[in-house]
N, C-alpha and C. Protein backbone atom coordinates (compact mmCIF):
# COMPACT_ATOMS: atom_id res chain seq x y z
N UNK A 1 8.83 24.52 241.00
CA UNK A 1 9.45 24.01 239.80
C UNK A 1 9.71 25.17 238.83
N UNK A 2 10.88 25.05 237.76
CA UNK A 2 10.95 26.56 237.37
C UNK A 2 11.26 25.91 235.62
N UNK A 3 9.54 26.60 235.11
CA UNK A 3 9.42 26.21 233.91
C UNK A 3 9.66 27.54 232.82
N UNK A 4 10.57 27.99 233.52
CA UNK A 4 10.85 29.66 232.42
C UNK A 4 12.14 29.10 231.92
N UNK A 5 12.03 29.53 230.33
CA UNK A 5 13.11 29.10 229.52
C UNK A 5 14.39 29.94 229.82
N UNK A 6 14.55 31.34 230.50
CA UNK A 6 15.01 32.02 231.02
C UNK A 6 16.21 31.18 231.91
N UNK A 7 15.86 30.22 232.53
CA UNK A 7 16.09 29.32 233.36
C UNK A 7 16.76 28.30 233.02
N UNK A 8 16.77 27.95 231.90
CA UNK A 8 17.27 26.56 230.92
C UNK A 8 18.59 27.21 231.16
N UNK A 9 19.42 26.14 230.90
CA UNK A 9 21.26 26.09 230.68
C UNK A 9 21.29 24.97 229.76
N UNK A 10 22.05 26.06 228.85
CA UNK A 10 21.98 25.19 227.26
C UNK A 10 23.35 25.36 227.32
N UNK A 11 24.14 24.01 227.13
CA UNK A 11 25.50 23.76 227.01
C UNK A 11 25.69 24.23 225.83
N UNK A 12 27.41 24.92 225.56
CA UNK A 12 27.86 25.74 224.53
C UNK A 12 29.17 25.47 224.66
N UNK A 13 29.65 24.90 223.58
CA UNK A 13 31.43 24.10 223.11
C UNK A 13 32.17 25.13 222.76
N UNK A 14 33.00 25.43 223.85
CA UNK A 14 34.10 26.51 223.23
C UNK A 14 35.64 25.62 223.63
N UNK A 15 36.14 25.37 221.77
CA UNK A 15 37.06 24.14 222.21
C UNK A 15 36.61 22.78 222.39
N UNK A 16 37.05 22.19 223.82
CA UNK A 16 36.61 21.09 224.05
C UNK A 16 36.06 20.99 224.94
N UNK A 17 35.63 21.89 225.89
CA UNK A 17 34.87 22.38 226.81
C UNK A 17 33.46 23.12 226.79
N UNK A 18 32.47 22.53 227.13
CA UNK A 18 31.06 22.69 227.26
C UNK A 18 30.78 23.53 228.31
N UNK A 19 30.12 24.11 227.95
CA UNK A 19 30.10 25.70 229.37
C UNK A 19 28.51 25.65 229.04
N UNK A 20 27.63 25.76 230.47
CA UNK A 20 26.06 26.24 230.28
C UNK A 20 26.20 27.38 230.53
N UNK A 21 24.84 27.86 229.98
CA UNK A 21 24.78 29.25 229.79
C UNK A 21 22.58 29.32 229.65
N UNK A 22 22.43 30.74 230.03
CA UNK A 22 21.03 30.62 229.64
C UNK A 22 20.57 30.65 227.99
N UNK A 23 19.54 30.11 227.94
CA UNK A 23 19.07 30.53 226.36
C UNK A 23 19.31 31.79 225.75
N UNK A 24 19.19 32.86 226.42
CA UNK A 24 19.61 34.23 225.78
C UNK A 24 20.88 34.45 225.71
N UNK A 25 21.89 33.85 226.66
CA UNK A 25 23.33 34.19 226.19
C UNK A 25 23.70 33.04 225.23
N UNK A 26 23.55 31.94 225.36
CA UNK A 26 23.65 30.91 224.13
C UNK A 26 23.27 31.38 222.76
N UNK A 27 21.76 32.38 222.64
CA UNK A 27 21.60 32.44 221.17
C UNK A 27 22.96 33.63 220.87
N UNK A 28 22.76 34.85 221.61
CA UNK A 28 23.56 35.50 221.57
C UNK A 28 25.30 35.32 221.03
N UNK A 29 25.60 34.04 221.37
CA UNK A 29 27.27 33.47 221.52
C UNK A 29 26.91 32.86 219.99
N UNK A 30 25.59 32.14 219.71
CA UNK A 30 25.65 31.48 218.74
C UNK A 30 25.88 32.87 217.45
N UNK A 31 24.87 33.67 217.72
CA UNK A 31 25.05 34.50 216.43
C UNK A 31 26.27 35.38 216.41
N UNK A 32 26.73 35.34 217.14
CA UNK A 32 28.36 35.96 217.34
C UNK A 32 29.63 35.25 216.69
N UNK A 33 29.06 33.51 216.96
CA UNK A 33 30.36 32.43 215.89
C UNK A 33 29.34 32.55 214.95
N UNK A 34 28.24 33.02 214.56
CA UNK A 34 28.15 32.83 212.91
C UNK A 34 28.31 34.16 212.20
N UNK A 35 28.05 35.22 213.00
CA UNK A 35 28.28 36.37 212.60
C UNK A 35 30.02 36.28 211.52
N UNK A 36 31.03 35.83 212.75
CA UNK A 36 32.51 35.61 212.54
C UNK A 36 32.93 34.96 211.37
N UNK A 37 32.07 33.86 211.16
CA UNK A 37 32.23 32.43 210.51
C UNK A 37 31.98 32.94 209.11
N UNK A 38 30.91 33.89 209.17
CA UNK A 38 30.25 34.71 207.47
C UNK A 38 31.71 35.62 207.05
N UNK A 39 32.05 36.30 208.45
CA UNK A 39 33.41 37.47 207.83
C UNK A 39 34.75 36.32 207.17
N UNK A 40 34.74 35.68 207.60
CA UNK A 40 35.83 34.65 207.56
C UNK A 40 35.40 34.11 206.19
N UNK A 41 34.52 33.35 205.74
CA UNK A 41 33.73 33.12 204.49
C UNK A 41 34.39 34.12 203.34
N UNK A 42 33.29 35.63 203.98
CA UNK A 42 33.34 36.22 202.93
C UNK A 42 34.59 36.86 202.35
N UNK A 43 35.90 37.08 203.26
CA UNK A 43 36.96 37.23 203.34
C UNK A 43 37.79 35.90 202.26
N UNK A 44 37.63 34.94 202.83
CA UNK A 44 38.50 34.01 201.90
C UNK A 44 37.77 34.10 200.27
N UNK A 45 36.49 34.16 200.70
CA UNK A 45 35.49 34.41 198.57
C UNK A 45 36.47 35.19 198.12
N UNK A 46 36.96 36.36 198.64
CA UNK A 46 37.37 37.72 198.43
C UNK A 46 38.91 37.05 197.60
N UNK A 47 39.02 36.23 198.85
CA UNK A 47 40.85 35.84 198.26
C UNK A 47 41.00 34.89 197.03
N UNK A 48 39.79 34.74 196.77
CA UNK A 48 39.76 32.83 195.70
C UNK A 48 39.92 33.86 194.31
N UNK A 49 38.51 34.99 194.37
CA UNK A 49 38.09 35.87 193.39
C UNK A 49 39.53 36.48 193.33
N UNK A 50 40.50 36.85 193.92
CA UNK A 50 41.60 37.89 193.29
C UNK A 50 42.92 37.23 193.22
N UNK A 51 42.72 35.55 193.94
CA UNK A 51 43.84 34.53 192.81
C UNK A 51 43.08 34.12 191.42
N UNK A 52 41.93 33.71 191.28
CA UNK A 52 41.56 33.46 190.25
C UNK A 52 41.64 34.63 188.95
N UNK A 53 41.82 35.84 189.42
CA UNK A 53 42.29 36.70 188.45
C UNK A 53 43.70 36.61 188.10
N UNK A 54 44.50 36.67 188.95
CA UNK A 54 45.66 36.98 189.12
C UNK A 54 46.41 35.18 187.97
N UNK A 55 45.36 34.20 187.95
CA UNK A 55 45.71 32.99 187.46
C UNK A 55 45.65 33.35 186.40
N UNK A 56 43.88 33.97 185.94
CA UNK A 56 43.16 34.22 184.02
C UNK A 56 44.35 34.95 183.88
N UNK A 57 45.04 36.13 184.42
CA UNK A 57 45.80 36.58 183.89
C UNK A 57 47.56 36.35 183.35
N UNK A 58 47.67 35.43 184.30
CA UNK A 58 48.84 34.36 183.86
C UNK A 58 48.86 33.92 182.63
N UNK A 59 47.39 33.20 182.79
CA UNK A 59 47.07 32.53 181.81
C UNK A 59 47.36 32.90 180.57
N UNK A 60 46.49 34.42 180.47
CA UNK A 60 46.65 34.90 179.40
C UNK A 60 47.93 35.23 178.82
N UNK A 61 49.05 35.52 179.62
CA UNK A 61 50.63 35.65 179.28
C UNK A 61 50.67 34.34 178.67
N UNK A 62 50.98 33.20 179.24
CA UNK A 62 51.31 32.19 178.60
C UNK A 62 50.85 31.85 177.67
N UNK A 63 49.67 32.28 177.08
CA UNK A 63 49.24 31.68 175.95
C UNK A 63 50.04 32.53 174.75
N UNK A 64 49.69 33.79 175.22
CA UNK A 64 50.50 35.09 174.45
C UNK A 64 52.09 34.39 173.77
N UNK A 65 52.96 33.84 175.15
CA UNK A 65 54.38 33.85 174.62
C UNK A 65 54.25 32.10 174.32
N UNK A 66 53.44 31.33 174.66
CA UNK A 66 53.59 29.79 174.42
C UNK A 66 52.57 29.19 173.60
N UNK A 67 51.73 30.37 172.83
CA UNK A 67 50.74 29.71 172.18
C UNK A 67 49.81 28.44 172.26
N UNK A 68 50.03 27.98 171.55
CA UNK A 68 49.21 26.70 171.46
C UNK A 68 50.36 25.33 172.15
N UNK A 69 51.18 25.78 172.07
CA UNK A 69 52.72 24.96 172.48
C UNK A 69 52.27 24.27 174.16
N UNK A 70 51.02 25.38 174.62
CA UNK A 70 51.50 24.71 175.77
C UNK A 70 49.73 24.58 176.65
N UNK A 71 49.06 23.35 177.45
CA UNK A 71 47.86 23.61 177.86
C UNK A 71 47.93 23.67 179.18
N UNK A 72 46.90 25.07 179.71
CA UNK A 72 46.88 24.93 180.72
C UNK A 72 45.79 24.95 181.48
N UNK A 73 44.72 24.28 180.81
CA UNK A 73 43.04 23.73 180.82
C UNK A 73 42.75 22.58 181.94
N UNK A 74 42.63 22.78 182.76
CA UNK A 74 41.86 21.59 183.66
C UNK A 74 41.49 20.36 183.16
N UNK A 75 42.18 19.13 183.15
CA UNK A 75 41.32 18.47 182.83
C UNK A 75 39.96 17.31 183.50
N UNK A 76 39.16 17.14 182.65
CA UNK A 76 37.74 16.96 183.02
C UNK A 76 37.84 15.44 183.67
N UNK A 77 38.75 14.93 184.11
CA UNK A 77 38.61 13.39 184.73
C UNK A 77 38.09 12.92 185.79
């Protein structure tokens, strides 16, 4: 009987397809899609942070040439 975890086949979803694999290449694959999943993350943070400037700074034009004439405040509903 073969009780080494070495030995286990731990199914792993790539797509829609389930592929076994041993425990060491499974953790391996796992920290590889999270490794990816963090660059991808931290990449889009990257993109929110340099529209959200690129907005304050709109912003700040419009207030400049439209004063009070015009809101462009979120509202809280």
């Amino acid at each position: 009987m073969l009780a080494d975890d070495d030995c286990l086949m731990i199914p792993y979803q790539i797509g829609d397809v389930f592929i076994s694999h041993s425990q060491e290449e499974t953790q391996e694959m796992l920290e590889e899609a999270k490794k990816n999943l963090q660059e991808e993350i931290d990449a889009l943070e990257s993109r929110v942070e340099s529209i959200q400037r690129v907005l304050a700074d709109l912003k700040v034009q419009l207030y400049a040439k439209f004063g009070s004439n015009i809101n462009l405040e979120a509202d809280e509903s």
